[in-house]
N, C-alpha and C. Protein backbone atom coordinates (compact mmCIF):
# COMPACT_ATOMS: atom_id res chain seq x y z
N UNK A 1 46.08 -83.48 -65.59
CA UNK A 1 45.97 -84.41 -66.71
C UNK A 1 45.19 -85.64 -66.28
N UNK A 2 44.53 -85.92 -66.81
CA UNK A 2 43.59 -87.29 -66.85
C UNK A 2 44.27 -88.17 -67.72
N UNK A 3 44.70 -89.32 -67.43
CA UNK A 3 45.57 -90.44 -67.97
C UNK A 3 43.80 -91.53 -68.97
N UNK A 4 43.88 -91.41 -69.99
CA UNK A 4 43.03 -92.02 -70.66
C UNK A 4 43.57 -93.50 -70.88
N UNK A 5 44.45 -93.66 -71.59
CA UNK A 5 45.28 -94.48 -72.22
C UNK A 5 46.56 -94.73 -71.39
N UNK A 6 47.22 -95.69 -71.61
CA UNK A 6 48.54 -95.75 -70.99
C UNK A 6 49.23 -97.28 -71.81
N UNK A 7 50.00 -97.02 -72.20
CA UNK A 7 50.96 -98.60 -72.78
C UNK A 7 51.94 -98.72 -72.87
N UNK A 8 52.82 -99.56 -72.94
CA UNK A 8 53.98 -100.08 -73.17
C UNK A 8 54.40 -100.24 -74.62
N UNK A 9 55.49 -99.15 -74.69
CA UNK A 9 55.52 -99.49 -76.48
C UNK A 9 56.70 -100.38 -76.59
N UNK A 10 58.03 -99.96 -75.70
CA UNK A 10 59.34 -100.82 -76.37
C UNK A 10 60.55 -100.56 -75.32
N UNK A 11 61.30 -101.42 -75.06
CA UNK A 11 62.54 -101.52 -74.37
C UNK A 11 63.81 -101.50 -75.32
N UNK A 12 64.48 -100.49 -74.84
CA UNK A 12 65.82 -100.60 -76.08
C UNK A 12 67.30 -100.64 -75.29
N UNK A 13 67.96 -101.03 -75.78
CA UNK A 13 69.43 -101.31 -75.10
C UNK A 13 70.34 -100.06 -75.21
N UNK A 14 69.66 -99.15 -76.64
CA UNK A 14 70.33 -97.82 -77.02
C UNK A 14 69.33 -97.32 -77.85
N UNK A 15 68.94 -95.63 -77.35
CA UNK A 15 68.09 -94.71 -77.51
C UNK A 15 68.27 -94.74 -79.09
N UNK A 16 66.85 -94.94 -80.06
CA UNK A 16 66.89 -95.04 -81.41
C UNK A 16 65.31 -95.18 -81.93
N UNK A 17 65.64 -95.36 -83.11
CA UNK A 17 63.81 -94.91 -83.76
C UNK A 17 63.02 -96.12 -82.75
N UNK A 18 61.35 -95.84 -82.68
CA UNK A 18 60.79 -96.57 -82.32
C UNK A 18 59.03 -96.08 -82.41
N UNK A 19 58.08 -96.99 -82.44
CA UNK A 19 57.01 -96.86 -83.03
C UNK A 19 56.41 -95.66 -82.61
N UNK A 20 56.41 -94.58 -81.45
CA UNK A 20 56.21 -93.31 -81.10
C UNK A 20 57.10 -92.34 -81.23
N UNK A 21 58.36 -92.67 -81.64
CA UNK A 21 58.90 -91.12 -81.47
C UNK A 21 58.25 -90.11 -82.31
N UNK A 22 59.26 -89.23 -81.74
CA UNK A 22 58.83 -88.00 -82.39
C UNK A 22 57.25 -87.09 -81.45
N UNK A 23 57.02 -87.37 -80.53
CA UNK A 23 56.13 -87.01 -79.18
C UNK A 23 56.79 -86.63 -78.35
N UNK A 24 56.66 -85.50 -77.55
CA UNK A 24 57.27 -85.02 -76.31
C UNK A 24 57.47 -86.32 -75.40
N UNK A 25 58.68 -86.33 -74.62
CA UNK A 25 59.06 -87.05 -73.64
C UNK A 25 59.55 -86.49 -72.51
N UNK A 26 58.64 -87.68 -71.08
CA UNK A 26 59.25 -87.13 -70.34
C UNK A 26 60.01 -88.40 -69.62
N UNK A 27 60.96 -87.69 -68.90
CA UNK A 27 62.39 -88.62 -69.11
C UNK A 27 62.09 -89.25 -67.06
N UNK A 28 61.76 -90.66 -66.94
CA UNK A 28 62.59 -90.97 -65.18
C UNK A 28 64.00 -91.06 -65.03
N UNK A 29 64.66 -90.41 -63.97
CA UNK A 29 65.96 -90.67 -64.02
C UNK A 29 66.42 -90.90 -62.42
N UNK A 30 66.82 -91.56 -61.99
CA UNK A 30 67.03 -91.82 -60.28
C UNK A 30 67.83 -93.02 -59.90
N UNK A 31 68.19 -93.28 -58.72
CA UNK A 31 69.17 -94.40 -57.99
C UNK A 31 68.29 -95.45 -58.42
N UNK A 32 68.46 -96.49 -58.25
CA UNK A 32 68.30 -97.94 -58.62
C UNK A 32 67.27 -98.35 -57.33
N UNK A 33 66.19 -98.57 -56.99
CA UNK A 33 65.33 -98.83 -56.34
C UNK A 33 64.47 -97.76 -55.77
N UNK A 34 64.26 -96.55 -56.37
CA UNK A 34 64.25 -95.31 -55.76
C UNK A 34 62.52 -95.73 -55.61
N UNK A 35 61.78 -95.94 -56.71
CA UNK A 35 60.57 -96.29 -57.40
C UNK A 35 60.16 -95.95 -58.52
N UNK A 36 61.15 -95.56 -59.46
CA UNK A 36 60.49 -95.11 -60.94
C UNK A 36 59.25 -95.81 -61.38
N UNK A 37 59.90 -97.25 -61.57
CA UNK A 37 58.59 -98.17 -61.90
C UNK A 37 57.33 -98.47 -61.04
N UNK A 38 57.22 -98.24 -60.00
CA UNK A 38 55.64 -97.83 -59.22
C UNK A 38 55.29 -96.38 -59.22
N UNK A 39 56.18 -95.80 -59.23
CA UNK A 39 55.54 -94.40 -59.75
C UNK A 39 54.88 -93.97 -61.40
N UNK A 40 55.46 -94.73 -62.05
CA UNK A 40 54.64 -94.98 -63.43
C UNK A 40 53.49 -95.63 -63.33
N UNK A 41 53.46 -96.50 -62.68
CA UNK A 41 52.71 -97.47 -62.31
C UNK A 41 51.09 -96.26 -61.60
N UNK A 42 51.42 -95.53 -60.53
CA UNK A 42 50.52 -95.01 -59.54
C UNK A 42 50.44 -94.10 -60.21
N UNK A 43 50.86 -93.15 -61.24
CA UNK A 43 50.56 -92.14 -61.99
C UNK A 43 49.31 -92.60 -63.04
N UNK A 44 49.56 -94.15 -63.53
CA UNK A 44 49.07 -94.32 -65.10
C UNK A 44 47.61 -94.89 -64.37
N UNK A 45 47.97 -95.21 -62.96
CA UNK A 45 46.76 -96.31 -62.74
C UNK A 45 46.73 -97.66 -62.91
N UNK A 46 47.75 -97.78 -64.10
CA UNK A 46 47.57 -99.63 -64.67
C UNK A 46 48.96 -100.42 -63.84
N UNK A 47 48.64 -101.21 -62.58
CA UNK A 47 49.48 -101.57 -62.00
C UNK A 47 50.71 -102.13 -62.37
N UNK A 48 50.47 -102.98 -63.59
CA UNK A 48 51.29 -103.61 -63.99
C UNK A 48 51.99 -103.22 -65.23
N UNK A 49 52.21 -101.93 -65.74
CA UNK A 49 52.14 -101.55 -66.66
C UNK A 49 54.05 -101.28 -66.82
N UNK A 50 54.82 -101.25 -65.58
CA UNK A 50 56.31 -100.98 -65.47
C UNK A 50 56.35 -101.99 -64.43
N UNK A 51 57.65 -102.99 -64.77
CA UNK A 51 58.02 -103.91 -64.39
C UNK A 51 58.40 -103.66 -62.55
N UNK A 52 57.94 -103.73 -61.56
CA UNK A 52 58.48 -103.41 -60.28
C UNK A 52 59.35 -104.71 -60.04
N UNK A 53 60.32 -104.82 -58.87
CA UNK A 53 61.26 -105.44 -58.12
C UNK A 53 61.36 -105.04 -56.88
N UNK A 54 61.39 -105.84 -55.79
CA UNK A 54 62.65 -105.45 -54.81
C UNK A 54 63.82 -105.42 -54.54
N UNK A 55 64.38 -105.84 -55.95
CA UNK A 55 65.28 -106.22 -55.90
C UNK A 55 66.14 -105.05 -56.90
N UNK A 56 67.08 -103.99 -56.31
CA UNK A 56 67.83 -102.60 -56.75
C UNK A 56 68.38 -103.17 -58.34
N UNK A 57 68.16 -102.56 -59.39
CA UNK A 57 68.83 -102.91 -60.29
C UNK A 57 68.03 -103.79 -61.71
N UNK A 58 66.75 -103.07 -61.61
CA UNK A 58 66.20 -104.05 -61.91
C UNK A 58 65.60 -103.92 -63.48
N UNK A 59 65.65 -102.45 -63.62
CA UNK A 59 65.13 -101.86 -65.15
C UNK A 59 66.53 -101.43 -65.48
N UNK A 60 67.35 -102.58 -66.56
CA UNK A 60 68.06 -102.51 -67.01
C UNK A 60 68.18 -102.32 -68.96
N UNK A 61 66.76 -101.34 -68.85
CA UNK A 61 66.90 -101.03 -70.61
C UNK A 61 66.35 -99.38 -70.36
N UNK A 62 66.07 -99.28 -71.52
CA UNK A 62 65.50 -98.03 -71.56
C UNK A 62 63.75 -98.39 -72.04
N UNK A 63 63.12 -98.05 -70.84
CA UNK A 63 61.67 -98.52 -71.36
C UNK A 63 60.62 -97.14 -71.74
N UNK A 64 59.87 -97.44 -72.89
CA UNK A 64 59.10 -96.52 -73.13
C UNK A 64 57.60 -96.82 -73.05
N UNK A 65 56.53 -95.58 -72.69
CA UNK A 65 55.00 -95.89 -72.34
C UNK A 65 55.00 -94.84 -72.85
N UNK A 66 53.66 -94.84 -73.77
CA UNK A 66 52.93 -93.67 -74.28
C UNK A 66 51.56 -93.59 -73.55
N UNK A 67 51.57 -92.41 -73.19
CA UNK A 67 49.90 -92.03 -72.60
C UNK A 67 49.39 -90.64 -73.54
N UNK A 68 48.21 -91.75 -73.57
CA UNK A 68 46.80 -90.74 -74.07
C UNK A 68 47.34 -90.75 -75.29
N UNK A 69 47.99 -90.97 -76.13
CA UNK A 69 48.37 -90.91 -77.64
C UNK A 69 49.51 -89.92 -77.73
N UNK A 70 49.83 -88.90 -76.51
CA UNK A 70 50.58 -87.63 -77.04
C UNK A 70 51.46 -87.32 -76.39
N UNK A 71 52.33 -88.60 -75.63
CA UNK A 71 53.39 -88.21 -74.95
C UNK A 71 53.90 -89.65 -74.67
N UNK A 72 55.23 -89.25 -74.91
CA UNK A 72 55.94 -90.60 -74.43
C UNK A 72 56.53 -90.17 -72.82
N UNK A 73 56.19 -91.63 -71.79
CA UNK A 73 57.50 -91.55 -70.46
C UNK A 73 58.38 -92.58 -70.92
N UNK A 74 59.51 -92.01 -70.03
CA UNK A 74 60.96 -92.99 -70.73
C UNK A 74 61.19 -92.82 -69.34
N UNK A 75 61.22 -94.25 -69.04
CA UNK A 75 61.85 -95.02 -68.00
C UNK A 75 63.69 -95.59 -68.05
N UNK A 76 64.18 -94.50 -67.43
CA UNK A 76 65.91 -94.70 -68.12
C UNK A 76 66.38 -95.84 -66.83
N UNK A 77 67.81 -96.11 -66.71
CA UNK A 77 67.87 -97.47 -66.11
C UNK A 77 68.09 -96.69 -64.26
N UNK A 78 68.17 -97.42 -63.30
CA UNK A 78 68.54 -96.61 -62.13
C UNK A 78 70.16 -97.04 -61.97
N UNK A 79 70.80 -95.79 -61.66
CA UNK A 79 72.31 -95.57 -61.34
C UNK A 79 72.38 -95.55 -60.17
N UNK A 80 73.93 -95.89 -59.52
CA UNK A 80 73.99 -95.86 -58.32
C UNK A 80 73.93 -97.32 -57.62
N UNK A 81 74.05 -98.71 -58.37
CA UNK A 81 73.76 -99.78 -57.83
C UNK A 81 75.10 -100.28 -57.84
N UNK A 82 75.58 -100.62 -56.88
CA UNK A 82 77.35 -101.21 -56.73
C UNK A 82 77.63 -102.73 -57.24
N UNK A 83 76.76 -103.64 -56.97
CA UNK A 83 76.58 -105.24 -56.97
C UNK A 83 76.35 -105.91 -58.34
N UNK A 84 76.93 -104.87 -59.55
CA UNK A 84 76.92 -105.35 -60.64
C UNK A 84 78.48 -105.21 -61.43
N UNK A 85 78.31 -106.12 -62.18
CA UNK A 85 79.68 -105.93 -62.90
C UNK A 85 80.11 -104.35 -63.59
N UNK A 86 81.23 -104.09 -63.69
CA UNK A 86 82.05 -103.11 -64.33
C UNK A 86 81.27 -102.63 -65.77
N UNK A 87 80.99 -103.86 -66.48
CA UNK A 87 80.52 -104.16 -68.01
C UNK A 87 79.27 -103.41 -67.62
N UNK A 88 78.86 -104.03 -66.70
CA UNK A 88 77.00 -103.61 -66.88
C UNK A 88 76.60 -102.29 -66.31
N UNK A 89 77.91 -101.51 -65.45
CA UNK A 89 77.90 -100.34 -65.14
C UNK A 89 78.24 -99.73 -66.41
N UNK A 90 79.12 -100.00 -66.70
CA UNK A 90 79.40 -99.06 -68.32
C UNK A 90 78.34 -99.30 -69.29
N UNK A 91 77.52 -99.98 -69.34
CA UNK A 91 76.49 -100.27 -70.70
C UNK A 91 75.33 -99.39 -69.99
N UNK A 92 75.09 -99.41 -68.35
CA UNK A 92 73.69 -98.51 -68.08
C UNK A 92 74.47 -97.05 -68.57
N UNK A 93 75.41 -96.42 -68.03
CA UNK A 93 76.32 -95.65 -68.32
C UNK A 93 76.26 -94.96 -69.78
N UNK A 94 76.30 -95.74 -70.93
CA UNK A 94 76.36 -95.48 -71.94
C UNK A 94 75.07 -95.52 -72.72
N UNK A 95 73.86 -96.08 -71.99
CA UNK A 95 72.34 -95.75 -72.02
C UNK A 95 72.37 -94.19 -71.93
N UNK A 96 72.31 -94.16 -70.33
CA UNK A 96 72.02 -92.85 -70.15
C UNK A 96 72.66 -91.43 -71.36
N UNK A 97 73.85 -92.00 -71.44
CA UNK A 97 74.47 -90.57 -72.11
C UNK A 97 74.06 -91.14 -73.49
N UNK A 98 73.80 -91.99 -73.75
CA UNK A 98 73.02 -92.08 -75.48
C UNK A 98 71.58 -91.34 -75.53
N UNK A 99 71.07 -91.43 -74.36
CA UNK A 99 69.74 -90.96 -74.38
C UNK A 99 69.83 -89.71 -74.46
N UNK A 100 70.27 -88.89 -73.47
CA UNK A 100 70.48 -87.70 -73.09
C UNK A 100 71.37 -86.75 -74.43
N UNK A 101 71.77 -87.61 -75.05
CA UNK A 101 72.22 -87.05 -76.12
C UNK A 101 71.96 -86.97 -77.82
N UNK A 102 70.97 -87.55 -77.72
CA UNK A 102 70.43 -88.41 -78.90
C UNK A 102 68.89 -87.77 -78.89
N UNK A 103 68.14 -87.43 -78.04
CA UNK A 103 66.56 -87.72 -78.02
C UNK A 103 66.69 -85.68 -78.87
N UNK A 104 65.52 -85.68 -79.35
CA UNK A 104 65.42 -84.62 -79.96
C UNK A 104 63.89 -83.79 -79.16
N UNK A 105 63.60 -84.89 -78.44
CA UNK A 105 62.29 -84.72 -77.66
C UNK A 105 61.85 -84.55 -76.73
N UNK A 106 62.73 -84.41 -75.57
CA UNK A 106 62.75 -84.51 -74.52
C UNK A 106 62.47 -82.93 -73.74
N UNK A 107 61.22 -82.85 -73.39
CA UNK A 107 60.78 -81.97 -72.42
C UNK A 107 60.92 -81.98 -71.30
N UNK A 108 61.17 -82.90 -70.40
CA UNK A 108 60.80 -82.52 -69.11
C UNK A 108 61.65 -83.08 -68.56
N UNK A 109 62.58 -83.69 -67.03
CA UNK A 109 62.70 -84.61 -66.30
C UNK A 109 62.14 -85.01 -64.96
N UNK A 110 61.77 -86.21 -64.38
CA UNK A 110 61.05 -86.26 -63.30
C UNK A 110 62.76 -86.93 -62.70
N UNK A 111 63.19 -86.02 -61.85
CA UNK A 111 64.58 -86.66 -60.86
C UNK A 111 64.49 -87.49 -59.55
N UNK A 112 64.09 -88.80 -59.34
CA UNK A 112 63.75 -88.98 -58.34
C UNK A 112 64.92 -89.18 -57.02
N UNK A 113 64.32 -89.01 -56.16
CA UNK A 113 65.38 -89.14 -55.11
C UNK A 113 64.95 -89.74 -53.70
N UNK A 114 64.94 -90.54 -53.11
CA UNK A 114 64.69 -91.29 -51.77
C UNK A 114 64.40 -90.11 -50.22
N UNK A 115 63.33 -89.64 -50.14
CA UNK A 115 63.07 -88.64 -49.09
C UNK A 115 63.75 -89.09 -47.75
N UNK A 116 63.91 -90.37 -47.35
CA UNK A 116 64.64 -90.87 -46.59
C UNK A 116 65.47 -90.47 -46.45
N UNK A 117 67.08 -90.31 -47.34
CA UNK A 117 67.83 -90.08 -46.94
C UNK A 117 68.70 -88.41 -48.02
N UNK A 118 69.20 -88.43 -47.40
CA UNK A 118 70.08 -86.92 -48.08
C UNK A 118 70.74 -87.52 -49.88
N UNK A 119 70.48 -86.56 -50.91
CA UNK A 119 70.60 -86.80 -52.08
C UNK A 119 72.60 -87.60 -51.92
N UNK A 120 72.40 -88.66 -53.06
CA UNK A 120 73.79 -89.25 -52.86
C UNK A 120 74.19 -88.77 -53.97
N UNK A 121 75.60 -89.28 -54.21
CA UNK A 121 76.63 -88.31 -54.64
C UNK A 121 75.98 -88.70 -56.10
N UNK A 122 75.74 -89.57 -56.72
CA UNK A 122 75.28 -89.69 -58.06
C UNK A 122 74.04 -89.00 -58.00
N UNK A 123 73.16 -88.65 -57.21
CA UNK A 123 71.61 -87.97 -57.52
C UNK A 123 72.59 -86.67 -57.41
N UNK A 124 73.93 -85.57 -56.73
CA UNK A 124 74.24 -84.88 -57.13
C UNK A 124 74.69 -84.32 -58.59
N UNK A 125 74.96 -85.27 -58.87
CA UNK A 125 76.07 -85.67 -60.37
C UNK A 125 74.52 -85.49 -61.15
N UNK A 126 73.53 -86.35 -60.82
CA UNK A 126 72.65 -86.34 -62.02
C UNK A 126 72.23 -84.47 -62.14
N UNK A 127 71.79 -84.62 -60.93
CA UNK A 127 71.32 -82.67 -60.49
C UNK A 127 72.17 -81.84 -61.45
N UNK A 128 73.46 -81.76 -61.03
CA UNK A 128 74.35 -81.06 -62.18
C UNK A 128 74.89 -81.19 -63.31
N UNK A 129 74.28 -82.48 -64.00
CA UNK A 129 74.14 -82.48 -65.32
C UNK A 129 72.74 -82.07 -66.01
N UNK A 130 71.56 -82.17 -64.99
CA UNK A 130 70.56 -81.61 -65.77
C UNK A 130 70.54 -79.85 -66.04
N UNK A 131 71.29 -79.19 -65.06
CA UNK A 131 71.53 -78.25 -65.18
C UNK A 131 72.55 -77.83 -65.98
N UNK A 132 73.40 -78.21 -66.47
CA UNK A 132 74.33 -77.92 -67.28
C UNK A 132 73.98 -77.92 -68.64
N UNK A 133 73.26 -78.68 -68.84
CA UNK A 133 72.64 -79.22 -70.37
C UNK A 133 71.09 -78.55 -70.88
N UNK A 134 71.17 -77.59 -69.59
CA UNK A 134 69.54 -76.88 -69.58
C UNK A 134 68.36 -78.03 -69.93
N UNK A 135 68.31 -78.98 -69.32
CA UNK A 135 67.05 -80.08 -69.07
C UNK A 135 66.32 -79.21 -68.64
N UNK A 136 65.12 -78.85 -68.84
CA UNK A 136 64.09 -78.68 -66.97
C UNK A 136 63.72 -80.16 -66.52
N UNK A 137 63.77 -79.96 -64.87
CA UNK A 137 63.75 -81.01 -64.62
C UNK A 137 62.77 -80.57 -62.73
N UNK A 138 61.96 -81.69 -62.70
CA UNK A 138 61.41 -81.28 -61.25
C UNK A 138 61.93 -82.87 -60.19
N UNK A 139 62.68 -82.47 -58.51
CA UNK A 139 62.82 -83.35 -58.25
C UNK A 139 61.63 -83.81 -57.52
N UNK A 140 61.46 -85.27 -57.39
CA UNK A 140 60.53 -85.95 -56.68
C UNK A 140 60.91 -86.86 -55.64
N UNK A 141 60.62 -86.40 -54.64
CA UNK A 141 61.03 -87.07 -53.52
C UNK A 141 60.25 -88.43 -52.85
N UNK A 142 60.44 -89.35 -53.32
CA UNK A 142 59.90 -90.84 -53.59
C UNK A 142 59.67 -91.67 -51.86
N UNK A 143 58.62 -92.30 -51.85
CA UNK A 143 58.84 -93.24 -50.73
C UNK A 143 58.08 -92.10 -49.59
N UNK A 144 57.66 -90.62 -49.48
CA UNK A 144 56.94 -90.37 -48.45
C UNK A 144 56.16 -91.14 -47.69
N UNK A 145 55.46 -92.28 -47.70
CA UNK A 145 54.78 -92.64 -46.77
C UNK A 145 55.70 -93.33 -45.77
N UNK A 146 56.77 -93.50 -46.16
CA UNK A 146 58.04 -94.15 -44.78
C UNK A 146 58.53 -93.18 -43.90
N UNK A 147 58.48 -92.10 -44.02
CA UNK A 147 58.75 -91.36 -42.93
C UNK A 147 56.96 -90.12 -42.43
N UNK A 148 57.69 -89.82 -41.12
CA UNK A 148 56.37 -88.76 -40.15
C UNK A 148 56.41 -87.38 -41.57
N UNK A 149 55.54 -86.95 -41.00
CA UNK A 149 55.02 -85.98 -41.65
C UNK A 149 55.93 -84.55 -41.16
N UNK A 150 56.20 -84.51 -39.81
CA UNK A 150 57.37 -83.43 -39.49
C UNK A 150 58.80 -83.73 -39.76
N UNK A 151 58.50 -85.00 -40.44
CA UNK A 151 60.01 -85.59 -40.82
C UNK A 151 60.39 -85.05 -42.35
N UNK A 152 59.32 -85.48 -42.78
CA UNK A 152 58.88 -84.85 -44.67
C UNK A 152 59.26 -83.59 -44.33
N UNK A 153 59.44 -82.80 -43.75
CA UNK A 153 59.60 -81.23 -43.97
C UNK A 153 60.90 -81.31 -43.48
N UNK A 154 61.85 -81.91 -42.69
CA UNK A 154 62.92 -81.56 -42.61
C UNK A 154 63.58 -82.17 -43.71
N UNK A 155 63.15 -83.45 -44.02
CA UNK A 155 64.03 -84.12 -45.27
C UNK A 155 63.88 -83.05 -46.66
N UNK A 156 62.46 -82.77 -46.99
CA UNK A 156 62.36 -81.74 -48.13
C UNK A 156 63.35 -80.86 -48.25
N UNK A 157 63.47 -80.27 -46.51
CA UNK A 157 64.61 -78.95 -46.61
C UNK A 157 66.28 -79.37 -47.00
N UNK A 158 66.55 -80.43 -46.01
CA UNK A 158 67.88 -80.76 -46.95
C UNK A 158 68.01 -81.37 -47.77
N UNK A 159 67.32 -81.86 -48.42
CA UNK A 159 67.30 -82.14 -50.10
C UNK A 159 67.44 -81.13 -51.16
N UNK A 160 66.34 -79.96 -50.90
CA UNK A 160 66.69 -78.45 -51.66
C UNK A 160 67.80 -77.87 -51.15
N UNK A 161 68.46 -78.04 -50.25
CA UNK A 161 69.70 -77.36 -49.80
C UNK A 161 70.64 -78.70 -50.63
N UNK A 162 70.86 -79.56 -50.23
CA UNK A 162 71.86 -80.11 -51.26
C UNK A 162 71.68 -80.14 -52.49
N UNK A 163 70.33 -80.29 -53.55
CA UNK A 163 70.42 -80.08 -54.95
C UNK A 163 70.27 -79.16 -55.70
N UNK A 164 69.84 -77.91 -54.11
CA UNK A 164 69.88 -76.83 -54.54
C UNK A 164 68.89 -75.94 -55.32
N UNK A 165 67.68 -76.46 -55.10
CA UNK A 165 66.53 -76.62 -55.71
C UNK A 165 65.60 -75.77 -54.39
N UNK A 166 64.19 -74.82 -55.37
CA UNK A 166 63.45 -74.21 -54.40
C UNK A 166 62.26 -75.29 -54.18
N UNK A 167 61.57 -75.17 -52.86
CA UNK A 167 60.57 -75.76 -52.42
C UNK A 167 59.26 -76.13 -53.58
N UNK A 168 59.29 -75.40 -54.64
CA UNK A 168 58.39 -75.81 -55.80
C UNK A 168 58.83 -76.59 -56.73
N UNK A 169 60.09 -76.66 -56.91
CA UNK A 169 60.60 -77.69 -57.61
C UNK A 169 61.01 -78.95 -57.35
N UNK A 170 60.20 -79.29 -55.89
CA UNK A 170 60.25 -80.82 -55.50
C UNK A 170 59.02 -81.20 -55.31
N UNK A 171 58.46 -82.40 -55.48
CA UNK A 171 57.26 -83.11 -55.05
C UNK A 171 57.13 -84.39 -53.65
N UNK A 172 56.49 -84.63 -52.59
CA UNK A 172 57.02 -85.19 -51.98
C UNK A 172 55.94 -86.27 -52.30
N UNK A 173 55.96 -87.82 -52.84
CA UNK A 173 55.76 -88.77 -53.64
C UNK A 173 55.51 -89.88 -52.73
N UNK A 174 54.38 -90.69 -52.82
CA UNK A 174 54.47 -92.35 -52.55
C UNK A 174 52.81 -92.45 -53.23
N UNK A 175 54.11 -94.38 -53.82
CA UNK A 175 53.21 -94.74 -54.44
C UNK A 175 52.04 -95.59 -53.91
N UNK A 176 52.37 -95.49 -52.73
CA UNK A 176 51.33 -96.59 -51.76
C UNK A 176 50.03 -95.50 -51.26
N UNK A 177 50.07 -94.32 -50.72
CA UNK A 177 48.95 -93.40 -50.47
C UNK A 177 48.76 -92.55 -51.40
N UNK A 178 49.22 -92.43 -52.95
CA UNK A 178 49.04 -91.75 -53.64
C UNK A 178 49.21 -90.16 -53.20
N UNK A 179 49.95 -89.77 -52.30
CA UNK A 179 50.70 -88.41 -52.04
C UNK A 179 51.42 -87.79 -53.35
N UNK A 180 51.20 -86.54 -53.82
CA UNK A 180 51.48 -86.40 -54.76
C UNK A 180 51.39 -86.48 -56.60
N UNK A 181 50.69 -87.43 -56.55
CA UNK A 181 50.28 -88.10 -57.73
C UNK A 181 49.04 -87.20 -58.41
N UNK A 182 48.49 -86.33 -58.10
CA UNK A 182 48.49 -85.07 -58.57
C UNK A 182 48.87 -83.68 -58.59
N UNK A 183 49.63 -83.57 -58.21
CA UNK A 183 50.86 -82.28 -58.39
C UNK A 183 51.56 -83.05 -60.08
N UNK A 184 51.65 -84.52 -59.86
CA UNK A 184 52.42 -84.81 -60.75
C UNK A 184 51.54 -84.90 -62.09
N UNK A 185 50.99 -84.98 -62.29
CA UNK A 185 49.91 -84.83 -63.55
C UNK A 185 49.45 -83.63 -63.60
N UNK A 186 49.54 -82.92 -62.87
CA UNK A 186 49.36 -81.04 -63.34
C UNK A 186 51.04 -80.88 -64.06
N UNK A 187 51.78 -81.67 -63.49
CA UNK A 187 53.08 -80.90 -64.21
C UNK A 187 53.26 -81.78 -65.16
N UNK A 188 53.04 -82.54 -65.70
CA UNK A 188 52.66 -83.35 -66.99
C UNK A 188 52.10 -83.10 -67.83
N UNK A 189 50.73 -81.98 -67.63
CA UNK A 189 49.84 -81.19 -68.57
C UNK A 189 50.54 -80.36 -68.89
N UNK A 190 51.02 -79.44 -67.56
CA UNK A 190 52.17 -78.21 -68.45
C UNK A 190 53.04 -78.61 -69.46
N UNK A 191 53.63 -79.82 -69.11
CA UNK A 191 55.12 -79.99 -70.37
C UNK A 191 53.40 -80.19 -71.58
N UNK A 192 52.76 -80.74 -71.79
CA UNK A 192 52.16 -81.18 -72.99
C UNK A 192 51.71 -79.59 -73.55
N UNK A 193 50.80 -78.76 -72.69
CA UNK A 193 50.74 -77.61 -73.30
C UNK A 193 51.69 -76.75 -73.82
N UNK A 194 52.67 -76.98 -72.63
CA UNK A 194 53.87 -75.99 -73.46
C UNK A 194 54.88 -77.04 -74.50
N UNK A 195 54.46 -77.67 -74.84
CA UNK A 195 55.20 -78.35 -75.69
C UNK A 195 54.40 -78.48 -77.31
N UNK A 196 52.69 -78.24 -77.10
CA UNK A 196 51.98 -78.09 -78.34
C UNK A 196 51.76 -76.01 -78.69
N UNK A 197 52.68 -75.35 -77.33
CA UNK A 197 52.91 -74.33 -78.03
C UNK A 197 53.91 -73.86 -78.74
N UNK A 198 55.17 -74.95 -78.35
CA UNK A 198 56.11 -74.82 -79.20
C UNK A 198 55.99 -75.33 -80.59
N UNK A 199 55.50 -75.97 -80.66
CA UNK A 199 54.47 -76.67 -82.19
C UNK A 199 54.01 -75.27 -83.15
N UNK A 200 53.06 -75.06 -82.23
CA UNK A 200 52.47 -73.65 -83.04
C UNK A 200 52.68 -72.60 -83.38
N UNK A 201 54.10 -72.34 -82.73
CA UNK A 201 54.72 -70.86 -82.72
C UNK A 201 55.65 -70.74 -84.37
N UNK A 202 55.34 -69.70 -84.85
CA UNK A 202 56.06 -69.95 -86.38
C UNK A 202 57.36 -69.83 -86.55
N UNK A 203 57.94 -70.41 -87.40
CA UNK A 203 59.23 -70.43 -87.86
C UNK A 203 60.08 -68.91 -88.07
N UNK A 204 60.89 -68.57 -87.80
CA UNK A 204 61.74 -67.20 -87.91
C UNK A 204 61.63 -66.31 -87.20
């Protein structure tokens, strides 16, 4: 996929109409500093286009970007951050399962997960809810340029051994050398093609 376009349409507190729906979506979902928002960022090209932080905890809505006119990404909040109140765990909490339950559009998920270290118990929890609910979903293993390259292959392996996932259904990701960042736009074209063939296929 060639990213033409890329924008920021709207931040919402709870998944509901907004000036694009109704476009295939594909959904970020990951721990709280993982890199959703520089990986939007290094995918779209437009640096500034998803709010980055260093600071864990930091995309606390549900943000949406439309690219090229024919697809929405939904930037959901990151889980897994301890240093916030009870309240504000239950409101990301009740994002997520509004989204996940509500969207009528949702093709794809990008699962990210920290190649650094072994999937944590909430990137398990997320894993077996995308499977339960039949999401497809591909994980992406975020932050490769921090570890060796014979390191990337052992972390890849126990990552698919804990989420249980085959070697094609992970990407190994950074947004600083652009590793990955086309694997990830070939699998971005697929959800759009197979999503304008579900369009075309007739009723009954």
């Amino acid at each position: 996929m060639i990213i033409k376009t890329a924008e920021f349409v709207t931040s919402m507190s709870k998944y509901g109409p907004f000036a694009t729906a109704g476009l295939p979506e594909i959904a970020f979902a990951g721990r709280s500093n993982v890199g959703k928002s520089s990986m939007i960022n290094c995918i779209t090209g437009r640096n500034g286009l998803a709010r980055t932080s260093q600071s864990p905890g930091r995309t606390r809505l549900i943000n949406v970007f439309l690219i090229n006119q024919q697809m929405n990404l939904v930037d959901l909040p990151g889980y897994g951050f301890a240093r916030v109140s009870r309240s504000e765990l239950q409101s990301w909490g009740a994002m997520m399962d509004g989204y996940f339950g509500n969207t009528d559009c949702l093709k794809h998920v990008f699962h990210l997960v920290d190649i650094r270290h072994e999937p944590s118990k909430e990137d398990r929890e997320m894993n077996a809810f995308l499977r339960a609910n039949g999401f497809a979903f591909t994980v992406i293993a975020t932050k490769a340029d921090k570890v060796s390259y014979s390191q990337q292959k052992s972390n890849l392996n126990m990552i698919c051994r804990t989420l249980q996932v085959q070697p094609w259904q992970i990407i190994p990701f950074s947004s600083k050398t652009k590793a990955g960042r086309a694997e990830i736009l070939n699998r971005m074209e697929e959800v759009c093609r197979e999503s304008e063939g579900e369009e075309q296929e007739p009723n009954g």
